[in-house]
Protein backbone atom coordinates (compact mmCIF):
# COMPACT_ATOMS: atom_id res chain seq x y z
CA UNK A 1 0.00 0.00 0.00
CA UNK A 2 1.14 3.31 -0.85
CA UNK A 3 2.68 5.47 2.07
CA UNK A 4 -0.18 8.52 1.31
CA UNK A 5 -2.67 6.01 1.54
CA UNK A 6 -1.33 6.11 5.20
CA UNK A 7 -3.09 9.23 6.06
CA UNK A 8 -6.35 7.68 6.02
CA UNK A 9 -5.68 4.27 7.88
CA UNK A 10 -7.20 3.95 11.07
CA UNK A 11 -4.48 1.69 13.71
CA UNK A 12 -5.59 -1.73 14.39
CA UNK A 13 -8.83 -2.38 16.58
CA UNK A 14 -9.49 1.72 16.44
CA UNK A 15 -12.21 3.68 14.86
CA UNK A 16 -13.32 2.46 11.14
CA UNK A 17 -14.61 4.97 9.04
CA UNK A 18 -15.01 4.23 5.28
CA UNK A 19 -12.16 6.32 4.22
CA UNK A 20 -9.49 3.34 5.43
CA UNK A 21 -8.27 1.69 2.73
CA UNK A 22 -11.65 1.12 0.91
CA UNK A 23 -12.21 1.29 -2.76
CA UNK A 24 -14.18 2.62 -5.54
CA UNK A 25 -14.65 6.29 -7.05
CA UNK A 26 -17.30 7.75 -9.52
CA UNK A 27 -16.97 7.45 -13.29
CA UNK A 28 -17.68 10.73 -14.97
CA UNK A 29 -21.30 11.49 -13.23
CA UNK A 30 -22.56 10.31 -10.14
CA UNK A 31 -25.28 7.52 -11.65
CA UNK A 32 -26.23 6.40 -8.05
CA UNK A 33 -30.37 6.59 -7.47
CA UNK A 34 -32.68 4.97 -4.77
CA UNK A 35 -34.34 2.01 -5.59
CA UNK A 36 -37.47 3.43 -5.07
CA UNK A 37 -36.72 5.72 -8.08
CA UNK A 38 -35.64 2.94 -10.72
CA UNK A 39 -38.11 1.52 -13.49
CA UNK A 40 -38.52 -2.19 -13.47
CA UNK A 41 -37.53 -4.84 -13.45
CA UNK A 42 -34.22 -3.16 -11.47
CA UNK A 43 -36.57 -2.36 -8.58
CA UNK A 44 -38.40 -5.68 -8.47
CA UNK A 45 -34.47 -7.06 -8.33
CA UNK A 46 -33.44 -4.93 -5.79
CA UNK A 47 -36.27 -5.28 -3.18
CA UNK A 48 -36.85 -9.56 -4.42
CA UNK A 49 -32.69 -10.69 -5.30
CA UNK A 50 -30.60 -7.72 -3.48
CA UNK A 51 -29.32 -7.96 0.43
CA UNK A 52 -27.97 -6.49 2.34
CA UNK A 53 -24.33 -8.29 4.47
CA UNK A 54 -23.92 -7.19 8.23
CA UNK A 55 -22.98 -7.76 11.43
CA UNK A 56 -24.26 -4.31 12.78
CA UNK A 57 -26.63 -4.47 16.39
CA UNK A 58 -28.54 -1.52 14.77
CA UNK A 59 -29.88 -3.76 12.46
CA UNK A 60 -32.90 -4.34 14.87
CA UNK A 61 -35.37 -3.21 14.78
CA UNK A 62 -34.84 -2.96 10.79
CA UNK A 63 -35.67 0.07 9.08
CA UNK A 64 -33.95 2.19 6.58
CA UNK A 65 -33.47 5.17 9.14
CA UNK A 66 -31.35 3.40 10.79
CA UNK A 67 -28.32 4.94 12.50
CA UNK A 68 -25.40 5.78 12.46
CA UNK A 69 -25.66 7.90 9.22
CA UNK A 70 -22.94 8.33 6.64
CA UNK A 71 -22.11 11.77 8.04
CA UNK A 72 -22.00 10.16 11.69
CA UNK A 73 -19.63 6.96 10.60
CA UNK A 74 -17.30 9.47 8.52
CA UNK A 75 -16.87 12.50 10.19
CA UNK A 76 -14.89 14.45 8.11
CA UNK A 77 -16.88 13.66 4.22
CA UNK A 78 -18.08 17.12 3.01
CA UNK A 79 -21.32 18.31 3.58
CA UNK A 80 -22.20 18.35 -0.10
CA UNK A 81 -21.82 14.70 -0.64
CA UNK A 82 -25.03 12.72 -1.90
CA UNK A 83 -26.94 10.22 0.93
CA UNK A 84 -24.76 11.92 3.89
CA UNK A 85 -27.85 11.63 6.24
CA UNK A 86 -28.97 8.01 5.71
CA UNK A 87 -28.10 5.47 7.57
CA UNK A 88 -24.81 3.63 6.88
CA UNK A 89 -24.99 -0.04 8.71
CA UNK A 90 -24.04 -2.41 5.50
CA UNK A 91 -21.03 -4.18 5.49
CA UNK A 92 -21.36 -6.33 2.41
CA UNK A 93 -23.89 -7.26 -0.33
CA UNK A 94 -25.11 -10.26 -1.97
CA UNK A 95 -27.51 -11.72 -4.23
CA UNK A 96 -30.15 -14.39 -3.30
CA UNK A 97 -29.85 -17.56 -6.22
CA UNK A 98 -32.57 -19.76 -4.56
CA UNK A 99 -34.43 -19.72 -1.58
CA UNK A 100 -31.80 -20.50 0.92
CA UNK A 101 -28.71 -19.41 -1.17
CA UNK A 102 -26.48 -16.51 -1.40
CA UNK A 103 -24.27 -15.01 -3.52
CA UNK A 104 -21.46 -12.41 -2.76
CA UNK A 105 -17.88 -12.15 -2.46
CA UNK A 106 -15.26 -14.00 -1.03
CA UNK A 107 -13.52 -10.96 1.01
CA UNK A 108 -16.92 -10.43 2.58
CA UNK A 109 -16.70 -13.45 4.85
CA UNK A 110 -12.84 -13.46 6.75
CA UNK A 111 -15.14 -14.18 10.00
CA UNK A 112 -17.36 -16.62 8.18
CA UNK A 113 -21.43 -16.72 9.01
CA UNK A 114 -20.66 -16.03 13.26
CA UNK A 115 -22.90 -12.97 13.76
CA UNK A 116 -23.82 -11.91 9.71
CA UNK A 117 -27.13 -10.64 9.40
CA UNK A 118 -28.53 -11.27 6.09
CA UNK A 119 -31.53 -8.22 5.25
CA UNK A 120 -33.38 -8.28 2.16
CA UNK A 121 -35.28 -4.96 1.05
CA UNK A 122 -32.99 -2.47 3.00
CA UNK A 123 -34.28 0.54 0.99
CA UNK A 124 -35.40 4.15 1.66
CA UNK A 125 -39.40 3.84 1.09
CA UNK A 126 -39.57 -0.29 1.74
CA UNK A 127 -41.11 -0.97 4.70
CA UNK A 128 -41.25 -4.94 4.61
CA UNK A 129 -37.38 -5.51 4.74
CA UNK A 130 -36.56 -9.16 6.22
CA UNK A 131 -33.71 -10.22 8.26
CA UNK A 132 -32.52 -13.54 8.36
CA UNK A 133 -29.66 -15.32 9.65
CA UNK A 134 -26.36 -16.54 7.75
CA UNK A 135 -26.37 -20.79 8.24
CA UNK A 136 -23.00 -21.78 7.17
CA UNK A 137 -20.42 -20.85 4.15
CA UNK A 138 -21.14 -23.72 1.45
CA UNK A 139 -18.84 -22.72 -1.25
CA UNK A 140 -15.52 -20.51 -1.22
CA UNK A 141 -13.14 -19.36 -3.89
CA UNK A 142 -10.74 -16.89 -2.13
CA UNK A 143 -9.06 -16.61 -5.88
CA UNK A 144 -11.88 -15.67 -8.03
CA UNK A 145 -13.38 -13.81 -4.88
CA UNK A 146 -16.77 -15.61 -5.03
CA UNK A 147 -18.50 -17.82 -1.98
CA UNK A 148 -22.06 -18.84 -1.20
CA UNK A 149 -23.88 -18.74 1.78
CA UNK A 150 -26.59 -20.31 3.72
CA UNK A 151 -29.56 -18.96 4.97
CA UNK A 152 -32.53 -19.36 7.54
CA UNK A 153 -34.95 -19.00 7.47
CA UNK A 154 -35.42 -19.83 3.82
CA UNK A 155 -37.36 -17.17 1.30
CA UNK A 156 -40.09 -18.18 -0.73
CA UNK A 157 -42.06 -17.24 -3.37
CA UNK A 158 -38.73 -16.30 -5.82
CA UNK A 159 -38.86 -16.83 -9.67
CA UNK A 160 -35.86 -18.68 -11.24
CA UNK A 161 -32.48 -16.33 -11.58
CA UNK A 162 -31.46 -16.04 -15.18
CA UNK A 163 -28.20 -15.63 -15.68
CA UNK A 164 -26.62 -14.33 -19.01
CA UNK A 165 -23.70 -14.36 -21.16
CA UNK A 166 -20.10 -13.12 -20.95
CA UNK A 167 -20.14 -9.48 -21.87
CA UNK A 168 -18.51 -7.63 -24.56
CA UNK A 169 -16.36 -4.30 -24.63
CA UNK A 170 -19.11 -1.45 -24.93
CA UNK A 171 -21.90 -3.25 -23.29
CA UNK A 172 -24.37 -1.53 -20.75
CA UNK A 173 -24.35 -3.17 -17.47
CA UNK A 174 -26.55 -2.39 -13.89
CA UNK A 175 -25.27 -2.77 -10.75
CA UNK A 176 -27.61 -2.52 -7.68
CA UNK A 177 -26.21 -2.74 -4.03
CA UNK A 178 -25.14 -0.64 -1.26
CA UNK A 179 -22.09 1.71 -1.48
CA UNK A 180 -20.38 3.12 1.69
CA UNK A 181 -23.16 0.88 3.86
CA UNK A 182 -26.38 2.83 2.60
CA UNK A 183 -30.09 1.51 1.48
CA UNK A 184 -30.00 0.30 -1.83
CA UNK A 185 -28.63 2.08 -4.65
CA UNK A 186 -29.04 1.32 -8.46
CA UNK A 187 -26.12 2.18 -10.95
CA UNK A 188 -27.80 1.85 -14.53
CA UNK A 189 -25.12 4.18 -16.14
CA UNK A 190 -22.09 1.67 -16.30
CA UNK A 191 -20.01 0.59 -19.49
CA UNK A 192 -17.91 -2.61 -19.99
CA UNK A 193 -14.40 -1.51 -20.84
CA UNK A 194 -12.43 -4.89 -20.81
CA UNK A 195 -12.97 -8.66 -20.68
CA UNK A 196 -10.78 -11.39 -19.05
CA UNK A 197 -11.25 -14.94 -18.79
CA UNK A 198 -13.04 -14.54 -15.01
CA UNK A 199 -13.47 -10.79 -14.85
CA UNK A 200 -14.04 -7.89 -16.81
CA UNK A 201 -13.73 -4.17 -16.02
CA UNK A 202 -16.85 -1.76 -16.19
CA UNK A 203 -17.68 2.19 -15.11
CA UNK A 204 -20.19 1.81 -12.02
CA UNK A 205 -20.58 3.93 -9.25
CA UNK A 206 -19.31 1.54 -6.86
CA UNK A 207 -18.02 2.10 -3.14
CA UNK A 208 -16.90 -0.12 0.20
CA UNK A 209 -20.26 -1.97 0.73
CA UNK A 210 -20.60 -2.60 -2.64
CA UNK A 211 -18.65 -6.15 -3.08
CA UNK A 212 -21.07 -8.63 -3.78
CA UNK A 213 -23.08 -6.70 -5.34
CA UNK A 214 -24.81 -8.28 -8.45
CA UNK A 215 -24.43 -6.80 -12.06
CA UNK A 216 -26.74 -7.25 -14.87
CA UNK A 217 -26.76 -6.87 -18.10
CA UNK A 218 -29.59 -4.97 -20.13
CA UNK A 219 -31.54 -8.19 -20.56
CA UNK A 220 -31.75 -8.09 -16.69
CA UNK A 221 -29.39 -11.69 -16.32
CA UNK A 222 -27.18 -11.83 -14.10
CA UNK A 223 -23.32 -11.87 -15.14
CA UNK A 224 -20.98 -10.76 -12.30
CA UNK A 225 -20.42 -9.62 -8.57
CA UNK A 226 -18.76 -6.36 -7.37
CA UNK A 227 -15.07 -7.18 -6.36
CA UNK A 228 -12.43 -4.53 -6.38
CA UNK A 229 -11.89 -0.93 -7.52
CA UNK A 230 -10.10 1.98 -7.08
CA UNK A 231 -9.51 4.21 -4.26
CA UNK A 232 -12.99 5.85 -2.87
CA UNK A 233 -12.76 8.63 -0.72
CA UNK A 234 -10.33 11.92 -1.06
CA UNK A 235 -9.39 14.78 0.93
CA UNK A 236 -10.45 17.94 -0.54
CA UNK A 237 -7.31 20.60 0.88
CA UNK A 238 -9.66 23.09 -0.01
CA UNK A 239 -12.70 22.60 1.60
CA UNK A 240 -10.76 20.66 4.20
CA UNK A 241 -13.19 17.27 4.17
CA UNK A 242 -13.35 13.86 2.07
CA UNK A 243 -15.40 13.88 -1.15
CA UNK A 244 -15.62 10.70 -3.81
CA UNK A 245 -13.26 10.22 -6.28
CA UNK A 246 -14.55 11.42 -9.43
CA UNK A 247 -12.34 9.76 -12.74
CA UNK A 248 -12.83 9.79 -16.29
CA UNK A 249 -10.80 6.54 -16.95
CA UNK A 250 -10.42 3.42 -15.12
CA UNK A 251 -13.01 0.88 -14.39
CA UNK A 252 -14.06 -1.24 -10.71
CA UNK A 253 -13.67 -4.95 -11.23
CA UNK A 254 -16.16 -7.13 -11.56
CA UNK A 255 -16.03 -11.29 -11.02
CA UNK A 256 -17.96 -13.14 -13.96
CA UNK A 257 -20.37 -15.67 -12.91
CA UNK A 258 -22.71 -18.09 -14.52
CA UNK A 259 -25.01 -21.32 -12.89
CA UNK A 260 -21.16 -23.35 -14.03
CA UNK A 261 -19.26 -21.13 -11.58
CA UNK A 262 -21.30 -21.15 -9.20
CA UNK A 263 -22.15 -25.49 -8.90
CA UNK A 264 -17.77 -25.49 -8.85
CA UNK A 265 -17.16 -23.08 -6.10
CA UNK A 266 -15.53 -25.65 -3.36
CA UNK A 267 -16.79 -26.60 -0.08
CA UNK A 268 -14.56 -24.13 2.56
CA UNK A 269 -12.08 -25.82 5.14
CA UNK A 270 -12.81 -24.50 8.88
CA UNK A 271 -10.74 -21.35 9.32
CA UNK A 272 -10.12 -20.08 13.28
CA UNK A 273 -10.62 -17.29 14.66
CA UNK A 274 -8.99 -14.28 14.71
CA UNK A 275 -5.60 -14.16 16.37
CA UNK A 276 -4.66 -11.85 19.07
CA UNK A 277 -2.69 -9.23 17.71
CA UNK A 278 0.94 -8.87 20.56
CA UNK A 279 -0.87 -6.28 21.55
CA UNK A 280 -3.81 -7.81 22.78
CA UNK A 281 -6.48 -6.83 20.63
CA UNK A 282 -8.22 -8.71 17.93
CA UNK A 283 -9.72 -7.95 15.08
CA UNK A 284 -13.12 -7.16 15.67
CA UNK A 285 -15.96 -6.50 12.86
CA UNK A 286 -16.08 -3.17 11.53
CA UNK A 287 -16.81 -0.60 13.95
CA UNK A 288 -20.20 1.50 13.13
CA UNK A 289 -19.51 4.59 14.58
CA UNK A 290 -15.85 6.47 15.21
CA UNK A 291 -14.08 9.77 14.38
CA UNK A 292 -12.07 9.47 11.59
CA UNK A 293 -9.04 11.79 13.74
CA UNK A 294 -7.94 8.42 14.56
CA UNK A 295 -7.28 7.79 10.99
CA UNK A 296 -4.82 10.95 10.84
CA UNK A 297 -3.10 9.59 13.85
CA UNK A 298 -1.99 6.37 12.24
CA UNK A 299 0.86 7.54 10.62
CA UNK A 300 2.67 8.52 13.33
CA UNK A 301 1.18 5.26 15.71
CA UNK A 302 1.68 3.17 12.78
CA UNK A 303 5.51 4.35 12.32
CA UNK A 304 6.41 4.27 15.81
CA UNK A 305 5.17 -0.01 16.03
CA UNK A 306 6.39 -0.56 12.77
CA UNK A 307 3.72 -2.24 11.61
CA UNK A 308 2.56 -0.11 8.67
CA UNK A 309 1.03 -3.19 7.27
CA UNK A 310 -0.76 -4.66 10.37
CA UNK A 311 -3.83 -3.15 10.55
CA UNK A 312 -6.13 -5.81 12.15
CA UNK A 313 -7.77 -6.33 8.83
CA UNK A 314 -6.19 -8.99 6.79
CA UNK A 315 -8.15 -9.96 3.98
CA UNK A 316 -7.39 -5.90 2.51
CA UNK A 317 -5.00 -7.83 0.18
CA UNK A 318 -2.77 -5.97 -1.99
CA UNK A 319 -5.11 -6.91 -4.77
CA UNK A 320 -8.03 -4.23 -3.30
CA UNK A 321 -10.26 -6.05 -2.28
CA UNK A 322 -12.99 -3.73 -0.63
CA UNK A 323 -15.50 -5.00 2.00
């Protein structure tokens, strides 16, 4: 990790705001829109296929108001910035293949199903949101960064996922999830710019809380998972706050899936728990609320352990992987 990234760490088992190390920016404009807002069938996805990953208390009783708010978890993001006053309690997100099945990404689970909430319908204006409980981790590819999930109780009444094709340089795809922890948030403005044999590159909004998230193409199948991006959160030495990365070029990457990938995902070895760090403390989920003046102390906590690299959250690989 770069040394300026530095400025924005938070030291290990302190304060977590989503400016530490997390990834993602805007492409050209800001395509981000409730679910409420979006035509169909992206809001019948969102509120049916869409949840929401977290281990956060606040989760109960469920609601989208729910607290802390953007502006509360990052202290320091300009006043400006879109969604500052909703809730931010999301960790992850994930898609729902069957009734008792979940889709999202690998990085999402380093402390497996112990104390994940799974929510579906976490959305501004959606008043029947369900929570349910993650069962067990059935399938894990740490490589491709895709596992499946458990969950119960089970969800009925869904139609049959369709799933599409690879896509092709130029092609329109949707992503719908929830950036920087907030209610659900549909990106229909993103644009395939490369292909690889398990991932391909495209312009969506995307932010931490995003991974998992499912993108579409315009036939409405289902053809990846948010994985990685670029950095999302930058301090503005003018206005003296954090505001998104806005880029012209570039592209978040997103992990191809089809019904083939899925079936071959292998069955996950028990991992333990967390060590204890030599100073005690363990790595704990991600804290919901915290000033992010811890963040500008790490340098200078960081440099005097020397342990600019152990920050209590391993599975922030070098690859950028957000979660």
């Amino acid at each position: 990790m770069r040394w300026i990234g530095l400025l924005f760490l938070g030291v290990a088992c302190g304060p977590e705001p989503w400016s530490t190390t997390e990834r993602g920016l805007i492409y050209g404009l800001d395509d981000r829109t409730e679910l409420e807002a979006a035509p169909e069938p992206w809001r019948s996805l969102g509120l049916a296929r869409t949840v929401a990953l977290s281990r956060s208390s606040t989760l109960e009783p469920l609601g989208a108001d729910l607290g802390p708010t953007l502006g509360e978890r990052e202290p320091q993001l300009c006043s400006d910035e879109p969604f500052r006053d909703q809730s931010s309690v999301v960790d992850c997100t994930g898609v729902l293949l069957d009734a008792r099945t979940v889709l999202t990404a690998a990085h999402c689970l380093e402390l497996g199903c112990e104390g994940l909430w799974v929510v579906r319908g976490h959305a501004l204006g959606n008043a029947e949101s369900t929570r349910h409980r993650c069962l067990q981790v059935i399938g894990l590819d740490a490589e491709r960064d895709l596992a499946r999930i458990e969950l119960t109780p089970e969800i009925t009444g869904l139609d049959p996922l369709a799933f599409g094709v690879p896509p092709a340089v130029g092609d329109g795809v949707v992503a719908i999830g929830h950036p920087l922890g907030l209610p659900l948030k549909v990106d229909r403005g993103g644009e395939v710019l490369a292909v690889e044999a398990h991932h391909f590159s495209a312009t969506l909004d995307l932010y931490a809380g995003s991974s998992g998230s499912p993108v579409f193409d315009a036939e409405a199948r289902l053809i990846g998972l948010a994985s990685s991006g670029s950095g999302d959160l930058v301090f503005d030495p003018q206005a003296l706050c954090l505001r998104s990365r806005i880029s012209a070029g570039g592209g978040e990457t997103i992990t191809s899936v089809d019904q083939a990938r899925i079936t071959a995902l292998p069955t996950p070895m028990p991992t333990p728990r967390p060590e204890e760090e030599a100073t005690g403390c363990r790595c704990p989920p991600r804290a919901t609320k915290g000033s992010s003046f811890w963040g500008l102390m790490g340098v200078a906590i960081l440099a005097g352990r020397g342990a600019a690299t152990s920050l209590c959250r391993s599975f922030r690989r070098a690859r950028g992987a957000r979660p």
